[in-house]
Protein backbone atom coordinates (compact mmCIF):
# COMPACT_ATOMS: atom_id res chain seq x y z
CA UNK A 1 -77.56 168.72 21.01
CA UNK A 2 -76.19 166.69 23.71
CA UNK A 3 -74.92 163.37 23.80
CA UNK A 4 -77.75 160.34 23.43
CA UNK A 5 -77.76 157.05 24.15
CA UNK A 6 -81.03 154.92 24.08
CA UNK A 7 -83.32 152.74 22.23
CA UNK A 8 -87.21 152.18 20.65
CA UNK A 9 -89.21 149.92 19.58
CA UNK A 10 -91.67 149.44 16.64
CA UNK A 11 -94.08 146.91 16.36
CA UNK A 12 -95.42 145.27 13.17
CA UNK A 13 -98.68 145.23 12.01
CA UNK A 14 -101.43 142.40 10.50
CA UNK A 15 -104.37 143.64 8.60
CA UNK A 16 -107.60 141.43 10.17
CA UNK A 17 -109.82 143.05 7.35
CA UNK A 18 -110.01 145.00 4.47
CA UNK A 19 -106.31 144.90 2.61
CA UNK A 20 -106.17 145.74 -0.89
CA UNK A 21 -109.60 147.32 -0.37
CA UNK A 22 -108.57 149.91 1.69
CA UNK A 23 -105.73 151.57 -0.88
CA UNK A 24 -108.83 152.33 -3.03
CA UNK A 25 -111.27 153.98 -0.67
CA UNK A 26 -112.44 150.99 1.26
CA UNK A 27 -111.71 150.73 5.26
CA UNK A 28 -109.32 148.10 7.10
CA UNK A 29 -109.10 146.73 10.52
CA UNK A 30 -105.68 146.35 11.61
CA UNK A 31 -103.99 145.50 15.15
CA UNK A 32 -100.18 146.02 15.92
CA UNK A 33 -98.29 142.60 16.49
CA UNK A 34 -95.87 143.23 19.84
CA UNK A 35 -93.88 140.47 19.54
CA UNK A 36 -92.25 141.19 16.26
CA UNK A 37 -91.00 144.31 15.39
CA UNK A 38 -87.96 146.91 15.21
CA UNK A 39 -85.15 148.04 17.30
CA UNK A 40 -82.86 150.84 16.70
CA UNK A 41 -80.17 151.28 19.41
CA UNK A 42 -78.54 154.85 19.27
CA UNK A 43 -74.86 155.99 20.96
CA UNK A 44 -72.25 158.85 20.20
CA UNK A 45 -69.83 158.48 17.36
CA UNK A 46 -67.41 160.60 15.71
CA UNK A 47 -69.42 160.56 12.69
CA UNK A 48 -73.17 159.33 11.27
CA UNK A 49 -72.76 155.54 10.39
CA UNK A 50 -75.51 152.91 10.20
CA UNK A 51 -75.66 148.91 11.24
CA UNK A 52 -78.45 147.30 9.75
CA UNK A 53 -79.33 144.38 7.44
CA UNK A 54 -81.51 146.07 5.69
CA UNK A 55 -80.91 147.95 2.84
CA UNK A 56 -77.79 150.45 4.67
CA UNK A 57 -78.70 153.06 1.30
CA UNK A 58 -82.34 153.45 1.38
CA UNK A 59 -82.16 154.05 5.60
CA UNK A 60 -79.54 155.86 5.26
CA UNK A 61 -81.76 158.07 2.51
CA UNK A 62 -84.92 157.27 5.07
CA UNK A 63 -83.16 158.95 7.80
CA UNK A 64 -81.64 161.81 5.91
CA UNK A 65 -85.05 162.62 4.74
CA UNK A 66 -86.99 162.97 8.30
CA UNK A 67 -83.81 164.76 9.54
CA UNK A 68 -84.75 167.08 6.54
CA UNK A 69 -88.63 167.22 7.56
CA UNK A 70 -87.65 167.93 10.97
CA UNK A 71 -85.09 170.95 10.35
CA UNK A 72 -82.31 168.90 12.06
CA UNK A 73 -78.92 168.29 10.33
CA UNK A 74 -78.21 164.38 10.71
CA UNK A 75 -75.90 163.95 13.60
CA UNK A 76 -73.49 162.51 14.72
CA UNK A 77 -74.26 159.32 15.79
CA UNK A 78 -74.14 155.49 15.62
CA UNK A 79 -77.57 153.50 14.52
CA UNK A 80 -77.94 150.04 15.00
CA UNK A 81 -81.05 148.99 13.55
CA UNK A 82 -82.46 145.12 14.27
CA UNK A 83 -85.78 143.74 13.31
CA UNK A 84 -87.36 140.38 13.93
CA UNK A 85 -90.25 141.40 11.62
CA UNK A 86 -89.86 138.96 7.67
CA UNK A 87 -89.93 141.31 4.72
CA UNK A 88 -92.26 141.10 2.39
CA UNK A 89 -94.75 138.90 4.57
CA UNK A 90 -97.39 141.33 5.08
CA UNK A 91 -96.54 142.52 8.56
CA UNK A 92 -95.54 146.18 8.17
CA UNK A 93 -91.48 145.51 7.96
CA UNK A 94 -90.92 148.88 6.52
CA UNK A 95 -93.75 150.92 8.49
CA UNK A 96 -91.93 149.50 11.36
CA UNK A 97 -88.34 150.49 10.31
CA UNK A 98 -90.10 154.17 9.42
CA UNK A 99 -92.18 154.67 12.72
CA UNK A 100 -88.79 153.73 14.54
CA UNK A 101 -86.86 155.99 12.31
CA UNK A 102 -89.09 159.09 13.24
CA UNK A 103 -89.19 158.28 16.86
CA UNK A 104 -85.22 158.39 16.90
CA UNK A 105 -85.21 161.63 14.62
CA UNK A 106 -87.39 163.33 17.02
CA UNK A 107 -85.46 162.35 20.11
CA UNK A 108 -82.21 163.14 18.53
CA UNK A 109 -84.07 166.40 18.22
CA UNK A 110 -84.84 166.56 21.93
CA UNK A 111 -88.49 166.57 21.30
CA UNK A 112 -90.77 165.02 23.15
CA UNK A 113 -92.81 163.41 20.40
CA UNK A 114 -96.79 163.03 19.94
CA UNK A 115 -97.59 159.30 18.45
CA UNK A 116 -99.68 161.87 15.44
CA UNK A 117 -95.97 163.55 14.97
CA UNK A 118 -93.88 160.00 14.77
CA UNK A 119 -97.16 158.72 12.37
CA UNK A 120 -96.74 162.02 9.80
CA UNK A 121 -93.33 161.34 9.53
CA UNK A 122 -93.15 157.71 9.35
CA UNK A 123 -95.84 158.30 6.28
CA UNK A 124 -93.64 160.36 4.60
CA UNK A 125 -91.23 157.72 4.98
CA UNK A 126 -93.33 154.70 3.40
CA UNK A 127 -93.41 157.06 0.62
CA UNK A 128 -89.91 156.90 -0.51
CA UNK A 129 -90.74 153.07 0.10
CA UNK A 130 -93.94 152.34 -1.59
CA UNK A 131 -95.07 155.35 -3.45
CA UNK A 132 -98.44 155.84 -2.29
CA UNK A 133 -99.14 153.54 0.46
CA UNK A 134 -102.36 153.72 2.22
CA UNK A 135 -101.04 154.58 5.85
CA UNK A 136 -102.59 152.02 7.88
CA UNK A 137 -99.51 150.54 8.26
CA UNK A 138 -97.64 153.30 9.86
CA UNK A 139 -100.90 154.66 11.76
CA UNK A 140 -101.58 150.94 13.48
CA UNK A 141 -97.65 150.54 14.36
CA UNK A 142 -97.44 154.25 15.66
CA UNK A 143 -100.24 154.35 17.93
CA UNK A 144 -99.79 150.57 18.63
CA UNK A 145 -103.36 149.88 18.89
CA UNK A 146 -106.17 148.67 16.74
CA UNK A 147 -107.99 150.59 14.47
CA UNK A 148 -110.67 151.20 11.65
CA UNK A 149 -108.38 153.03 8.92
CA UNK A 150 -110.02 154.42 5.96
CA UNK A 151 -107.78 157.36 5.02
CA UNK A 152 -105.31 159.83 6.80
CA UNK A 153 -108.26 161.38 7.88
CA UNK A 154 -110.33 159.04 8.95
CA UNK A 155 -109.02 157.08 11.61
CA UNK A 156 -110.91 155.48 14.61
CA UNK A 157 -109.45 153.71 17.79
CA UNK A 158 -110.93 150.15 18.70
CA UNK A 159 -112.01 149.16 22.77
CA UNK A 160 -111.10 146.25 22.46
CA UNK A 161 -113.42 144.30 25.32
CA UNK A 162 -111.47 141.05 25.03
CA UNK A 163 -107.93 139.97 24.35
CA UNK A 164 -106.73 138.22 21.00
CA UNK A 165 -104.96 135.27 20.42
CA UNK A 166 -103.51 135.42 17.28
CA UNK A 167 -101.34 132.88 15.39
CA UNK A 168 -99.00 133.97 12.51
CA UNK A 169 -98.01 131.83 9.63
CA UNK A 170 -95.22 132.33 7.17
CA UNK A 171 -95.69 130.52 3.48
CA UNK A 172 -92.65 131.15 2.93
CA UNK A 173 -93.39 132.62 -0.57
CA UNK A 174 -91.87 135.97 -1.41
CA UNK A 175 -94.47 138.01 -3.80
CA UNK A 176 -94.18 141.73 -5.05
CA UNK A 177 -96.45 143.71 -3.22
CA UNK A 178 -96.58 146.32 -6.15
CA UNK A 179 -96.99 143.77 -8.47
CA UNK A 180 -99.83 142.44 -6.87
CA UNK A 181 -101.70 145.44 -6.02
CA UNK A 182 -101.13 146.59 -9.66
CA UNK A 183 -103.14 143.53 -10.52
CA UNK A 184 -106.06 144.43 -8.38
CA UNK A 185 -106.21 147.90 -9.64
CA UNK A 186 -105.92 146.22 -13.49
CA UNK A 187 -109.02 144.00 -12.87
CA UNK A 188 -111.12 146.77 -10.25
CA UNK A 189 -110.39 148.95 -13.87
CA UNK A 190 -111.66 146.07 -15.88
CA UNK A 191 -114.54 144.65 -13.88
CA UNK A 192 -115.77 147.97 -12.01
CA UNK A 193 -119.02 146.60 -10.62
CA UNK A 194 -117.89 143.92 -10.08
CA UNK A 195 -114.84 145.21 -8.00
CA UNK A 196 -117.11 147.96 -6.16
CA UNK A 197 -119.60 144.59 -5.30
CA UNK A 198 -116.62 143.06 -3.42
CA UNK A 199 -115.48 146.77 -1.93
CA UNK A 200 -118.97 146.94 -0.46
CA UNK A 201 -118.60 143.39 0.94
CA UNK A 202 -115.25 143.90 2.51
CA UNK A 203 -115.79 147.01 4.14
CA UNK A 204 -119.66 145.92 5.76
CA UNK A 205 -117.09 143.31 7.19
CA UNK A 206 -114.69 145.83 8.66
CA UNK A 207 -117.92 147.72 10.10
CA UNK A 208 -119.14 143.93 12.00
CA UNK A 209 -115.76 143.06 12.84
CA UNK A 210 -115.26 146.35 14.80
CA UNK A 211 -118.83 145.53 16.90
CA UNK A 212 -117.50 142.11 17.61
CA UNK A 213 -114.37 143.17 18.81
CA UNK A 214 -115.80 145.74 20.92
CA UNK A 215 -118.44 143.40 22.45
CA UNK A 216 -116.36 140.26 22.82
CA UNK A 217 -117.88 138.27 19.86
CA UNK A 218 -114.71 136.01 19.06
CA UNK A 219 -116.89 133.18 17.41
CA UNK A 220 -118.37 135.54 15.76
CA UNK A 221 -115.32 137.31 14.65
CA UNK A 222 -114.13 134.04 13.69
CA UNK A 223 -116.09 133.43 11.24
CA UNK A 224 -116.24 137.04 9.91
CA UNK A 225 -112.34 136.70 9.01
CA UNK A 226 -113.31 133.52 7.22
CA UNK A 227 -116.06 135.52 5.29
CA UNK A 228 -113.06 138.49 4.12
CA UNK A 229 -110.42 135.34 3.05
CA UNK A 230 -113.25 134.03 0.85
CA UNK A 231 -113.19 137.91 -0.78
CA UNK A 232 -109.41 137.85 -0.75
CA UNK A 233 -109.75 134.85 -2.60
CA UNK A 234 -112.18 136.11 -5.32
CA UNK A 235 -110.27 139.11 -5.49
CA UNK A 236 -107.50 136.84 -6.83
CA UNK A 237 -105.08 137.97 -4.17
CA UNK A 238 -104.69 134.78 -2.92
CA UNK A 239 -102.30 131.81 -2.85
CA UNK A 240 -102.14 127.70 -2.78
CA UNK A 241 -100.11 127.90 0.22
CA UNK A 242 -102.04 130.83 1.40
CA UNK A 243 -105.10 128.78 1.31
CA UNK A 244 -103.78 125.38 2.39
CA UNK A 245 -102.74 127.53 5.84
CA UNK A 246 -106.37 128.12 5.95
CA UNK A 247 -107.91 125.00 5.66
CA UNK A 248 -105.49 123.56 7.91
CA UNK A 249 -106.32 126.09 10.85
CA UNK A 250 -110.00 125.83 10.53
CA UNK A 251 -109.85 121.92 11.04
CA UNK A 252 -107.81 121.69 13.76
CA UNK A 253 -110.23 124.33 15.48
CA UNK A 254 -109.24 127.88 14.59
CA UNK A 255 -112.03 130.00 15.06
CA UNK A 256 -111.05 132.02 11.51
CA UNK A 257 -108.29 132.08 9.33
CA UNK A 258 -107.51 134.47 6.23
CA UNK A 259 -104.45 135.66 4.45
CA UNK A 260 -103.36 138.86 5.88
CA UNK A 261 -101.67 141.81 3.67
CA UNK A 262 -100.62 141.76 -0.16
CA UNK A 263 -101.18 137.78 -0.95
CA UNK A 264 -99.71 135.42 -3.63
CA UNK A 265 -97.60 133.98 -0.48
CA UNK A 266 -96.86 136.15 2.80
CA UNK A 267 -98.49 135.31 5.69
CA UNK A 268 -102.20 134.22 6.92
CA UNK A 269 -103.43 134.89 10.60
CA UNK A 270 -105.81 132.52 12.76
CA UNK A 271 -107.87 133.46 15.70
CA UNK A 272 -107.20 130.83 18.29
CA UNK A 273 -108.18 130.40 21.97
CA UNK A 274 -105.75 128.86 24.47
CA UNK A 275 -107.59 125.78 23.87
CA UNK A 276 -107.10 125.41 20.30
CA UNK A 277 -103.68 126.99 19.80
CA UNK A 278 -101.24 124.56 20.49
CA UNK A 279 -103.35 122.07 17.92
CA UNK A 280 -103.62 124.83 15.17
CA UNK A 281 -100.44 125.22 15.51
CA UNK A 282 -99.10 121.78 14.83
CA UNK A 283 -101.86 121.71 11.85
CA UNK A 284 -100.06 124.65 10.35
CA UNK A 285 -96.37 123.45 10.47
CA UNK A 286 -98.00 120.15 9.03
CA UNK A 287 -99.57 122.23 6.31
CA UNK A 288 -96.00 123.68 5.54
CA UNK A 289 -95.74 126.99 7.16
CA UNK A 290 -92.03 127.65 7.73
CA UNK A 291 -92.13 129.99 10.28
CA UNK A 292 -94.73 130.69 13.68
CA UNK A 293 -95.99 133.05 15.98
CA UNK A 294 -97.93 133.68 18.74
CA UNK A 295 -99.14 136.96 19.51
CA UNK A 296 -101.95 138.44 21.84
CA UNK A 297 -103.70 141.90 21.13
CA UNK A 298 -104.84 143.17 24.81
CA UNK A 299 -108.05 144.61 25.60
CA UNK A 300 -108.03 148.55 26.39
CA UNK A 301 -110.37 150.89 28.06
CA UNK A 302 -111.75 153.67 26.22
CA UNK A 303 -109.46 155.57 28.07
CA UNK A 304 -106.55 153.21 26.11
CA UNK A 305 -105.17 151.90 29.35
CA UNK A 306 -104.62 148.09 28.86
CA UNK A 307 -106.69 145.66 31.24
């Protein structure tokens, strides 16, 4: 192996529709979000050492492990890793330090990687992170585009006909993602029909969203994302800062709003125009959101070339 010096990039993620639903056999619609993500800067060294603030012994396990996978013994080698991208805030923090993890592995390894190779690796990855995660997160941050996820499997690419305007907002609030999921699948056990009733709900809402998106229909879209926070909200995933956010976006002219990932704090997402973001923005630091972003999903061509 010869000497390397270079960096990647991994995006984050925000589910527009179908979280929670999706980790038990539902679909989600989920776009990459450019503008926050993570960087890990490689360079020679005498001997493997890591510089991150994340947690130095689970990447230094993480990276150990899809050396392992890939038949490579970890080299020699100095990783910096940086990300921009809050944890626990529903925007794919550690599908973004895994998908950057692979890509380095698989350089270091002088291959020229497929995005399908980085995403089977970076799955293996959220593993030894959550267990048994869904994969949308990895999928949408290693092909960096949006898509209809419904399992491994079953993945679909969106033409997106339009771009998006997104604008990010942080409660604040720190909840357990596994605590919260485990709460979902406690009252989906309890209440099956009446869980499958709101399965059935979210994912006809993942199927519209996708023709909307396709054919341009942002009001539409708008208030299709206010239809799947109103689920999110029966689901009991939900928040009083999560929902405050809302509120605040829709009057000050959002076109939608809705939590986006686990709940119980995190982040929610509104679809703005150029119009309307600078007020919804305002509205939502107002409303108490401690931290916001701005971030545009491009349209592609069905040959995935941006416009």
């Amino acid at each position: 192996m010869s000497d390397q010096r270079f960096s990647v990039f991994a995006p984050g993620k925000t589910i527009l529709f179908g979280e929670h639903f999706v980790v038990r056999g539902g679909q989600a619609l989920a776009v990459p979000v450019s503008e926050l993500g993570t960087t890990g800067k490689v360079s020679p060294a005498a001997e493997l050492s890591f510089c991150c603030a994340a947690d130095v012994a689970f990447v230094k396990r993480a990276f150990f492990t899809v050396c392992e996978a890939i038949g490579m013994a970890p080299p020699a080698i100095e990783l910096d890793l940086e990300t921009t991208l809050p944890i626990g805030a529903g925007l794919g923090s550690s599908a973004s330090l895994a998908v950057a993890l692979a890509e380095i592995a698989l350089r270091l390894a002088e291959r020229r990687p497929s995005e399908e190779e980085i995403n089977q690796l970076a799955y293996r990855l959220e593993q030894l992170a959550h267990g048994a995660p869904s994969g949308v997160d990895n999928t949408v941050i290693a092909y960096r585009q949006p898509i209809v996820f419904k399992s491994r499997k079953e993945i679909r690419s969106l033409n997106l006909s339009a771009p998006l305007q997104l604008l990010i907002a942080d409660t604040g609030v720190q909840a357990s993602t596994a605590a919260v999921v485990a709460g979902v699948a406690q009252r989906a056990t309890a209440n099956s029909a009446w869980f499958a009733d709101l399965l059935g709900q979210a994912d006809a809402l993942v199927d519209q969203a996708a023709l909307a998106l396709e054919n341009a229909e942002l009001e539409r879209l708008g208030r299709l994302l206010n239809a799947n926070h109103r689920l999110l909200v029966e689901l009991g995933v939900s928040s009083s800062e999560l929902d405050r956010l809302v509120e605040a976006a829709l009057a000050a002219g959002a076109k939608g709003a809705k939590m986006t990932g686990a709940g119980a704090g995190g982040c929610m997402i509104a679809l703005v125009d150029s119009e309307a973001g600078r007020s919804v923005g305002a509205a939502l630091k107002a409303a108490g959101a401690v931290r916001l972003w701005s971030t545009q999903v491009d349209a592609v061509d069905p040959r995935g070339a941006q416009r």
